[in-house]
Protein backbone atom coordinates (compact mmCIF):
# COMPACT_ATOMS: atom_id res chain seq x y z
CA UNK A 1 100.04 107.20 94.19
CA UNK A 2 99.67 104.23 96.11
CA UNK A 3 97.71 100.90 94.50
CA UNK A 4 95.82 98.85 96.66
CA UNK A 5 97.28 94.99 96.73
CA UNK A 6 95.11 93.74 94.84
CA UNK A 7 95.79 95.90 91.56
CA UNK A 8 99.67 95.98 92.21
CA UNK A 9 98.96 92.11 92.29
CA UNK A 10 97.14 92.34 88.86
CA UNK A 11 99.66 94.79 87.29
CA UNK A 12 102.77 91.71 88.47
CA UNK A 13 100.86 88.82 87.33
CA UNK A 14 100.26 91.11 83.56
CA UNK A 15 104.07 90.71 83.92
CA UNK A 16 104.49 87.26 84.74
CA UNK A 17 105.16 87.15 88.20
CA UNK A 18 103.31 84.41 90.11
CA UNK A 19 100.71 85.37 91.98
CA UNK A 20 98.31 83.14 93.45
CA UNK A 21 94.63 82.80 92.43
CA UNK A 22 92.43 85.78 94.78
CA UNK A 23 89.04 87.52 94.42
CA UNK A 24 88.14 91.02 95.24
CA UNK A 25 84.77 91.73 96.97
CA UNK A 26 82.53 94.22 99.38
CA UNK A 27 80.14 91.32 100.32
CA UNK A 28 80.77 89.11 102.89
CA UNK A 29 78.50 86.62 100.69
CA UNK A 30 80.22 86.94 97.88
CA UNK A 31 83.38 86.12 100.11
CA UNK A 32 82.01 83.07 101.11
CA UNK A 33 81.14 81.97 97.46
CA UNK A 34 84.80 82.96 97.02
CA UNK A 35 86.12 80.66 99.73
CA UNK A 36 83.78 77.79 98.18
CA UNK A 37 85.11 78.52 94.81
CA UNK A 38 89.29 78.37 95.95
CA UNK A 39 89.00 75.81 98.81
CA UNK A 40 89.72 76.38 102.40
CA UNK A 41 91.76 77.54 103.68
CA UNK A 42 91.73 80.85 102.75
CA UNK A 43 93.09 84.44 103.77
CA UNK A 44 91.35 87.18 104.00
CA UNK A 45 92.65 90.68 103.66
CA UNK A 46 91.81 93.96 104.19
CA UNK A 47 92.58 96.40 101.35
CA UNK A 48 93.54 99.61 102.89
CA UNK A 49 96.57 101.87 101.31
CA UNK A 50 98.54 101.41 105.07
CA UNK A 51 100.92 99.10 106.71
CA UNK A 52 100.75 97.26 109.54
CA UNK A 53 96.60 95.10 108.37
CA UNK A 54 97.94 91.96 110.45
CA UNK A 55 98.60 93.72 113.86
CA UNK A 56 94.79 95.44 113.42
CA UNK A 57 93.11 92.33 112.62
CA UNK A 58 93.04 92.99 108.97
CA UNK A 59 94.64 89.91 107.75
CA UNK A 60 93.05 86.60 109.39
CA UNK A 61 92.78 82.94 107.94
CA UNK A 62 89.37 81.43 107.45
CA UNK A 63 89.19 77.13 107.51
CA UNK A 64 85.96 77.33 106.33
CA UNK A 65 83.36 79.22 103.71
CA UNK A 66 81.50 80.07 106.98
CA UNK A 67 84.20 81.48 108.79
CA UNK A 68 85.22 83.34 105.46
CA UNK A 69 81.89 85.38 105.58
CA UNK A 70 82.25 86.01 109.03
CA UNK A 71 86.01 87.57 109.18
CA UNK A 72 85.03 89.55 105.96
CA UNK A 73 82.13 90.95 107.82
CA UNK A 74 83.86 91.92 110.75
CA UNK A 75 87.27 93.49 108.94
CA UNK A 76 84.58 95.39 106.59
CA UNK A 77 82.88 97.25 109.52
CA UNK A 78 86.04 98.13 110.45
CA UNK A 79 88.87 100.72 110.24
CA UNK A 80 92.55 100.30 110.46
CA UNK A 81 94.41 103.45 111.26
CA UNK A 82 91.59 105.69 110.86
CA UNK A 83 91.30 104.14 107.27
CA UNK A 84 87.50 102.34 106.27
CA UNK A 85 87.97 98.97 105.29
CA UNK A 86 85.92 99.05 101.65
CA UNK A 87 86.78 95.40 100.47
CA UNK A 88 88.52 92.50 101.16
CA UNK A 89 91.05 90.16 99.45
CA UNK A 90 90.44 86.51 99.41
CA UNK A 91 93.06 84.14 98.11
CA UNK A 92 94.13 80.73 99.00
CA UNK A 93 96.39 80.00 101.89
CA UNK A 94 99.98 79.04 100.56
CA UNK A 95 101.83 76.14 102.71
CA UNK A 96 105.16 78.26 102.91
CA UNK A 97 108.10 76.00 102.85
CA UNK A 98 110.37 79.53 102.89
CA UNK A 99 110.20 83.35 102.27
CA UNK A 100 111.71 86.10 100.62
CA UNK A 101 111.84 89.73 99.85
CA UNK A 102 112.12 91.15 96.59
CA UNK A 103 111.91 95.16 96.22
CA UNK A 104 112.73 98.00 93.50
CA UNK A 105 112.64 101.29 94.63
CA UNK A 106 114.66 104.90 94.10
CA UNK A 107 118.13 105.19 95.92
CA UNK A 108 117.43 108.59 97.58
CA UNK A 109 120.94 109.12 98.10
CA UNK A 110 122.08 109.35 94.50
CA UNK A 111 118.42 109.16 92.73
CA UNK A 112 119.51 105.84 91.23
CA UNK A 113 116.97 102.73 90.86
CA UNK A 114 117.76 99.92 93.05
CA UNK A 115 116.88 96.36 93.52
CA UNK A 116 116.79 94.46 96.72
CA UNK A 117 116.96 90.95 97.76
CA UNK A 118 116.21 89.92 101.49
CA UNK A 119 116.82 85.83 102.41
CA UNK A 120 114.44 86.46 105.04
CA UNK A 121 110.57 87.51 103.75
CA UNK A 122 107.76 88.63 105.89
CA UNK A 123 108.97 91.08 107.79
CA UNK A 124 109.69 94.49 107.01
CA UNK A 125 112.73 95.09 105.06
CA UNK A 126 114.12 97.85 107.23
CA UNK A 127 113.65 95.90 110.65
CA UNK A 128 116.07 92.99 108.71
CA UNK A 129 118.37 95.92 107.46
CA UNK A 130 118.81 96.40 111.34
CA UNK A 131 118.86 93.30 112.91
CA UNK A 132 120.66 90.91 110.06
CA UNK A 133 122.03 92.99 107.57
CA UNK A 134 123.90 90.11 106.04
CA UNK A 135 120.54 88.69 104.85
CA UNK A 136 120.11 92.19 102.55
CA UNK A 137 121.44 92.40 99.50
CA UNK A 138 120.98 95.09 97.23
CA UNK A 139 122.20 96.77 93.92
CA UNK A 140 122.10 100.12 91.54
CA UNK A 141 120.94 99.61 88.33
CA UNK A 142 121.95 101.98 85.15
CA UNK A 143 118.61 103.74 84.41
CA UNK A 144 119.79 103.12 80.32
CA UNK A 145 120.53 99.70 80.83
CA UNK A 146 118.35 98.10 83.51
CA UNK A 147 118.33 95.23 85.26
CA UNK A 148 119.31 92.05 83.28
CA UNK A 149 118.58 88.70 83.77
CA UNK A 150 122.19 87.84 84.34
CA UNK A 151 122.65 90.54 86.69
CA UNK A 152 119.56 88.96 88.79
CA UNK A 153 121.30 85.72 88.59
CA UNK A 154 124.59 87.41 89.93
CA UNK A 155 121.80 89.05 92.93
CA UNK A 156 120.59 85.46 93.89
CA UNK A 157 124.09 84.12 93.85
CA UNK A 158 125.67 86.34 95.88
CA UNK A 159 123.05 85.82 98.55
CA UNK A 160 124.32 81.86 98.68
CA UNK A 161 120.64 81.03 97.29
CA UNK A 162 120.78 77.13 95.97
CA UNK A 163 120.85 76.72 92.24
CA UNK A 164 116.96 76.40 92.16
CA UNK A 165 115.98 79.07 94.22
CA UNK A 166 118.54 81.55 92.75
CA UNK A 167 117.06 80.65 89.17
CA UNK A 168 113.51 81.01 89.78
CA UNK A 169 113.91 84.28 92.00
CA UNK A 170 116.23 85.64 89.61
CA UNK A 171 113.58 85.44 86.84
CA UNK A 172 111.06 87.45 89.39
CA UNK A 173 113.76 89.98 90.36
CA UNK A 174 114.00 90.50 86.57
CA UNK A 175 109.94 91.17 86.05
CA UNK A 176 109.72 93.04 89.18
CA UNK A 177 112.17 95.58 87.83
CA UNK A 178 110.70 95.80 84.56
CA UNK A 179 107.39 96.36 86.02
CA UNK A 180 108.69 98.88 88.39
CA UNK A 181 110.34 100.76 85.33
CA UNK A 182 107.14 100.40 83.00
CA UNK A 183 104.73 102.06 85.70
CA UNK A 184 107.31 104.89 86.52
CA UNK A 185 107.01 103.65 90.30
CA UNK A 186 108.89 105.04 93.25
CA UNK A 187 108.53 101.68 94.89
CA UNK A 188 107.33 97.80 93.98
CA UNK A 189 107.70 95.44 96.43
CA UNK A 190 106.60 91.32 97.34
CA UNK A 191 107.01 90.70 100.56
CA UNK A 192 107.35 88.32 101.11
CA UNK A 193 107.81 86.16 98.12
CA UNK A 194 107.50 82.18 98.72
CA UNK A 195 108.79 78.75 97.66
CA UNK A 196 105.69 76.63 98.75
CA UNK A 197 105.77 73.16 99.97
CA UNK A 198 105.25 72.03 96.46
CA UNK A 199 107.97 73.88 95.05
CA UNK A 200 105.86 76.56 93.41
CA UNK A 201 106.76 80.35 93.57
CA UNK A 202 104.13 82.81 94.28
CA UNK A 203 104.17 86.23 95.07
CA UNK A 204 101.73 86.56 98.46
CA UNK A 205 102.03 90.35 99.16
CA UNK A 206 101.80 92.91 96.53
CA UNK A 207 102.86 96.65 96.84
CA UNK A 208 103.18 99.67 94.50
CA UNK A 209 103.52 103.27 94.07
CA UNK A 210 103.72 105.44 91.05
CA UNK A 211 105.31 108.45 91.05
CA UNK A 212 101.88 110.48 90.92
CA UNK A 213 104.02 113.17 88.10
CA UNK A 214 103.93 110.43 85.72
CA UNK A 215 100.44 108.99 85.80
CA UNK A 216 99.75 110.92 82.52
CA UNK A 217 101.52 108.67 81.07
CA UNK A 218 99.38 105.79 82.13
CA UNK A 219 96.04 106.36 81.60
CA UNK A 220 94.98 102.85 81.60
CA UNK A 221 95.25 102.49 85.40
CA UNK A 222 92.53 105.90 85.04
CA UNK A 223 93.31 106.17 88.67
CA UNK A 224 92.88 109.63 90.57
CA UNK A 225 95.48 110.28 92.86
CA UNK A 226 93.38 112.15 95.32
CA UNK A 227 91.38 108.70 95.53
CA UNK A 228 94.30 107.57 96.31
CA UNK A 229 95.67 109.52 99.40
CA UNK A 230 95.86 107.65 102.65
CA UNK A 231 95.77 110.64 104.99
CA UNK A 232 92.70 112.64 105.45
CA UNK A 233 94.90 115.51 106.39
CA UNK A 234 96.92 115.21 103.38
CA UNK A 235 93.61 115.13 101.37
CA UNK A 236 92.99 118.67 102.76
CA UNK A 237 96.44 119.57 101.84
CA UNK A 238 95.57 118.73 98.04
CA UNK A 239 92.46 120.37 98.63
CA UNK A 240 93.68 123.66 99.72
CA UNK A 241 96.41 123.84 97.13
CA UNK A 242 99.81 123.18 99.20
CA UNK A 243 101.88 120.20 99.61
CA UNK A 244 101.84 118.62 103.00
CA UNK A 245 102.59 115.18 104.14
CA UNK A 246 101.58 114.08 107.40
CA UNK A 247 104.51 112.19 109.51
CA UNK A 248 104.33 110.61 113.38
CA UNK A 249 106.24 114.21 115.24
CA UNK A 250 105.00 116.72 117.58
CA UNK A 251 106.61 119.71 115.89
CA UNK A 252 104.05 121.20 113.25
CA UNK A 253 106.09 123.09 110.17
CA UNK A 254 104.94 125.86 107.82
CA UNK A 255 107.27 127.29 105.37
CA UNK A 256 107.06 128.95 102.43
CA UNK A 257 109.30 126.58 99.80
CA UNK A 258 110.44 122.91 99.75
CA UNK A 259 114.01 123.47 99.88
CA UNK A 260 113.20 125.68 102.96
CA UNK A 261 110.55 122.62 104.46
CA UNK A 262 112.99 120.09 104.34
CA UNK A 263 116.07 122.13 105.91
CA UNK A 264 113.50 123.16 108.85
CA UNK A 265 112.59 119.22 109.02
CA UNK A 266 116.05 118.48 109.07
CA UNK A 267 116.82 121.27 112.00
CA UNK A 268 113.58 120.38 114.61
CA UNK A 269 114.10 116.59 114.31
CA UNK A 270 117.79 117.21 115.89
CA UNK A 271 115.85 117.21 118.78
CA UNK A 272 111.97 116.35 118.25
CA UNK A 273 110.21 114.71 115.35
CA UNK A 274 108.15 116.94 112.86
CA UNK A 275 104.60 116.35 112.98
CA UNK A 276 104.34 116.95 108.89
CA UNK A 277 105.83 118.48 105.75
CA UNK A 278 104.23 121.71 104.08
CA UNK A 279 105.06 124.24 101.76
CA UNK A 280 102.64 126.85 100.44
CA UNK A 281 104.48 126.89 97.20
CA UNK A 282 103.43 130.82 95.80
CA UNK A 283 100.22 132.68 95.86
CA UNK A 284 100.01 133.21 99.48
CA UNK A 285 96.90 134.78 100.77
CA UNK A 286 95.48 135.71 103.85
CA UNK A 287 92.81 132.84 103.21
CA UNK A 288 95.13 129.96 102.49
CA UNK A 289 97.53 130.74 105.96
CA UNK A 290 94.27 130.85 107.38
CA UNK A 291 93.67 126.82 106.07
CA UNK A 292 97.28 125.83 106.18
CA UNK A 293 96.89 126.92 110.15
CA UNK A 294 93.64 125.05 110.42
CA UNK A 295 95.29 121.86 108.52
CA UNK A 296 98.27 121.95 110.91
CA UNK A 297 96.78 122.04 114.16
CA UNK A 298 94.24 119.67 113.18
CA UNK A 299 97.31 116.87 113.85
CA UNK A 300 96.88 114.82 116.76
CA UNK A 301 99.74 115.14 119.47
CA UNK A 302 100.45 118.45 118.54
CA UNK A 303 102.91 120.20 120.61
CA UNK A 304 104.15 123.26 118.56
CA UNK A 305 104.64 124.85 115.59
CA UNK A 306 107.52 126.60 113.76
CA UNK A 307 106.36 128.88 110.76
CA UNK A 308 109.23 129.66 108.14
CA UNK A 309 108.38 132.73 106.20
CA UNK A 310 110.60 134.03 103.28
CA UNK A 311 109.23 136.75 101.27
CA UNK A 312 110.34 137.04 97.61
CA UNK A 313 107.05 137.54 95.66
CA UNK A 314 104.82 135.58 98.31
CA UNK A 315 102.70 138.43 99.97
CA UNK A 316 103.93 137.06 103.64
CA UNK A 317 102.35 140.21 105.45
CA UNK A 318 99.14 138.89 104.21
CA UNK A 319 99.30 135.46 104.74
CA UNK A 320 100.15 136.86 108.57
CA UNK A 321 97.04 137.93 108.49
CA UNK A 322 95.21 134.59 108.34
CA UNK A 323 97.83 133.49 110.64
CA UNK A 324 96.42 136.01 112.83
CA UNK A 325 93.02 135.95 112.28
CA UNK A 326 93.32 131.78 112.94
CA UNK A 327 94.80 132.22 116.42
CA UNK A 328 91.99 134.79 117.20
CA UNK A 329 89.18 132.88 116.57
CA UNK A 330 90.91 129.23 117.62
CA UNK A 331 93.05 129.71 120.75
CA UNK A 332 95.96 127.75 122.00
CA UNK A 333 98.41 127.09 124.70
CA UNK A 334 100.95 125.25 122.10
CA UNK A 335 104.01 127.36 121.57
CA UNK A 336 104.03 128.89 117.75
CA UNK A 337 106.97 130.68 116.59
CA UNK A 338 107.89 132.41 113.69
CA UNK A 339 110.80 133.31 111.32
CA UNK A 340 110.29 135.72 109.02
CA UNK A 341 113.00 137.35 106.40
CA UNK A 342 112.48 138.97 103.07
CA UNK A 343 110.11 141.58 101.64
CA UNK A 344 107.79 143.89 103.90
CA UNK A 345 109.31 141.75 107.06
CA UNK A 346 109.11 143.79 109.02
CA UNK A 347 105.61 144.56 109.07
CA UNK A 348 104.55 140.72 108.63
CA UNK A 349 106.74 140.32 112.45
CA UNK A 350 104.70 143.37 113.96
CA UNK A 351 101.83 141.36 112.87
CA UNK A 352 102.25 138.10 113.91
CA UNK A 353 103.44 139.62 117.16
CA UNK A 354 100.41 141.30 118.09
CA UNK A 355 98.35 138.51 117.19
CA UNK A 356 100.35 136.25 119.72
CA UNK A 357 102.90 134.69 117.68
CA UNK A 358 106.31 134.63 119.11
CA UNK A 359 108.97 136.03 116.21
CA UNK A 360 112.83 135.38 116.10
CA UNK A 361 115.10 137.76 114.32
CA UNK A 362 117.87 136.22 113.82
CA UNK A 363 119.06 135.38 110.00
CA UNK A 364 119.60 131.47 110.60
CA UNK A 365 116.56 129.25 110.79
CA UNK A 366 119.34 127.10 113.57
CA UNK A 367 118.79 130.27 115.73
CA UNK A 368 115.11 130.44 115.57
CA UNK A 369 114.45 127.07 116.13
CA UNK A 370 115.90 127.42 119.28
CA UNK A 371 113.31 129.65 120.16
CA UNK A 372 110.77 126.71 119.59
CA UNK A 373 113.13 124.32 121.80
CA UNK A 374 113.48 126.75 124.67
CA UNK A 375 109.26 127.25 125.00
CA UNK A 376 109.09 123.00 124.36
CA UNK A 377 112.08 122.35 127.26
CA UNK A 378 110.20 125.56 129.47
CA UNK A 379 112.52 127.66 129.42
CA UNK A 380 110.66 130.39 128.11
């Protein structure tokens, strides 16, 4: 579950991280009275659960309470990647002497927490990974022991910080973590974090996401997580009853397990991107391949679909059907094929067949996929 910056920003300053004075509103009036209330200048952001506000015009200074009311009003008519901008952020315009990145998040290599330290702030984290990887630093931590304070101080050393920034950031490293861990999040992140021209420390970006299995265990945030999904398309996922996440391919994917989603990812982006994630997960019906279909080809940029059957106790022959029946009534010239293996397989390939749906046979979803790349590359 993803917070908006504003109530990551809360949950760090709870903690004791700096973060600088801001107030939340819908009214443009009210973020004028805001702007009167801090001093100009002022920034005011848009709070949308998505990256990139700046490029679409959702983060813009204001030098006056005037000009506050004015860039509120305009970012809250607006949308930024097909989000609605509901409120705005107002909070007092730092003079940056220098920036930072501080981030916790789950190594997904050995499902380890991590810690990361970045000399350079403000930019994304992976784009500095790329260009100047000797300004990342980053470190395991024991899941039993955490993070100590001395082991942020070793962090802030390492990266050649001077003895007063590697103090003071070494102190936030040490909250950030222990906010991370207390809020069971799969990420927390300030980026960037800043040494002002004053010498103060303050935190001007906020991000957060809890790991949405664990929110029972935090019922003071009383925070739906279907509030809470960016996506409209992976709202209809939740809605429907299967997991899908929606990603930037061409190549929609069906299939009928996780283990068997993410080996099919792993297989079409060899040579085109996926378009999403989903598994049905069991209790496959005619109906819900009917929906998943729908929510598939719904995805802008769609070029084709692979569907990845396996029939244990899922009733694939029927969920075929709404395949089938989906295609009928909603035509297309995109290229679907099928892989289907496991119980009554045979009759679920006779009837995706006649319904239009191009099925390999071969065992290996490697070999089936090719299928899909042949019809992409036309070769048939």
């Amino acid at each position: 579950m993803k917070l908006y910056e504003f109530e990551a920003g809360d949950l760090f300053r709870q903690e004791g991280i700096p973060v600088p004075d801001f107030v939340v509103t819908d009214s443009p009036t009210q973020a004028r009275e805001a702007t009167e209330k801090i001093g100009p200048p002022v920034v005011v952001k848009a709070q949308v659960l998505t990256g990139s506000r700046g490029l679409a015009g959702g983060v813009q200074v204001a030098e006056s309470p005037e000009q506050a009311e004015g860039i509120a009003r305009q970012i809250l008519k607006s949308t930024i990647k097909g989000l609605p901008v509901n409120k705005v952020m107002v909070v007092k315009k730092a003079e940056v002497a220098r920036e930072f990145y501080l981030g916790a998040t789950i190594d997904g290599l050995i499902g380890s927490p991590m810690v990361i330290l970045s000399t350079a702030g403000g930019v994304s984290i992976e784009e500095t990974a790329k260009t100047h990887p000797e300004m990342v630093f980053s470190n395991q931590i024991p899941i039993l022991s955490g993070l100590s304070l001395p082991g942020a101080e070793k962090m802030t050393q390492k990266a050649g910080l001077d003895s007063d920034d590697s103090a003071r950031i070494a102190e936030i490293l040490h909250k950030l973590y222990h906010v991370f861990r207390k809020y069971d999040a799969t990420i927390a992140e300030i980026n960037p974090l800043v040494r002002t021209a004053k010498g103060e420390y303050l935190a001007l970006d906020a991000k957060m996401e809890i790991d949405d299995s664990a929110l029972f265990r935090h019922p003071d945030l009383s925070i739906l997580p279907e509030d809470r999904i960016a996506s409209p398309l992976e709202k209809k996922g939740r809605q429907i009853g299967v997991a899908y996440v929606e990603l930037d391919g061409e190549v929609g994917i069906i299939s009928t397990g996780a283990g068997l989603g993410m080996a099919t990812m792993d297989i079409v982006s060899q040579r085109y991107r996926p378009a999403n994630f989903l598994e049905t997960g069991g209790g496959i019906s005619e109906e819900l391949l009917y929906q998943v279909m729908e929510l598939v080809m719904q995805k802008q940029g769609l070029r084709a679909v692979f569907i990845n059957l396996l029939g244990g106790i899922n009733p694939i022959h029927e969920g075929a059907r709404g395949i089938v029946r989906f295609l009928q009534e909603h035509p297309t010239d995109i290229p679907i094929v099928a892989r289907v293996m496991g119980n009554r397989q045979e009759e679920t390939r006779q009837i995706l067949r006649e319904g239009g749906v191009e099925v390999a046979t071969e065992v290996a979803t490697e070999k089936c996929v090719e299928h899909l790349f042949r019809r992409l590359e036309g070769g048939g």
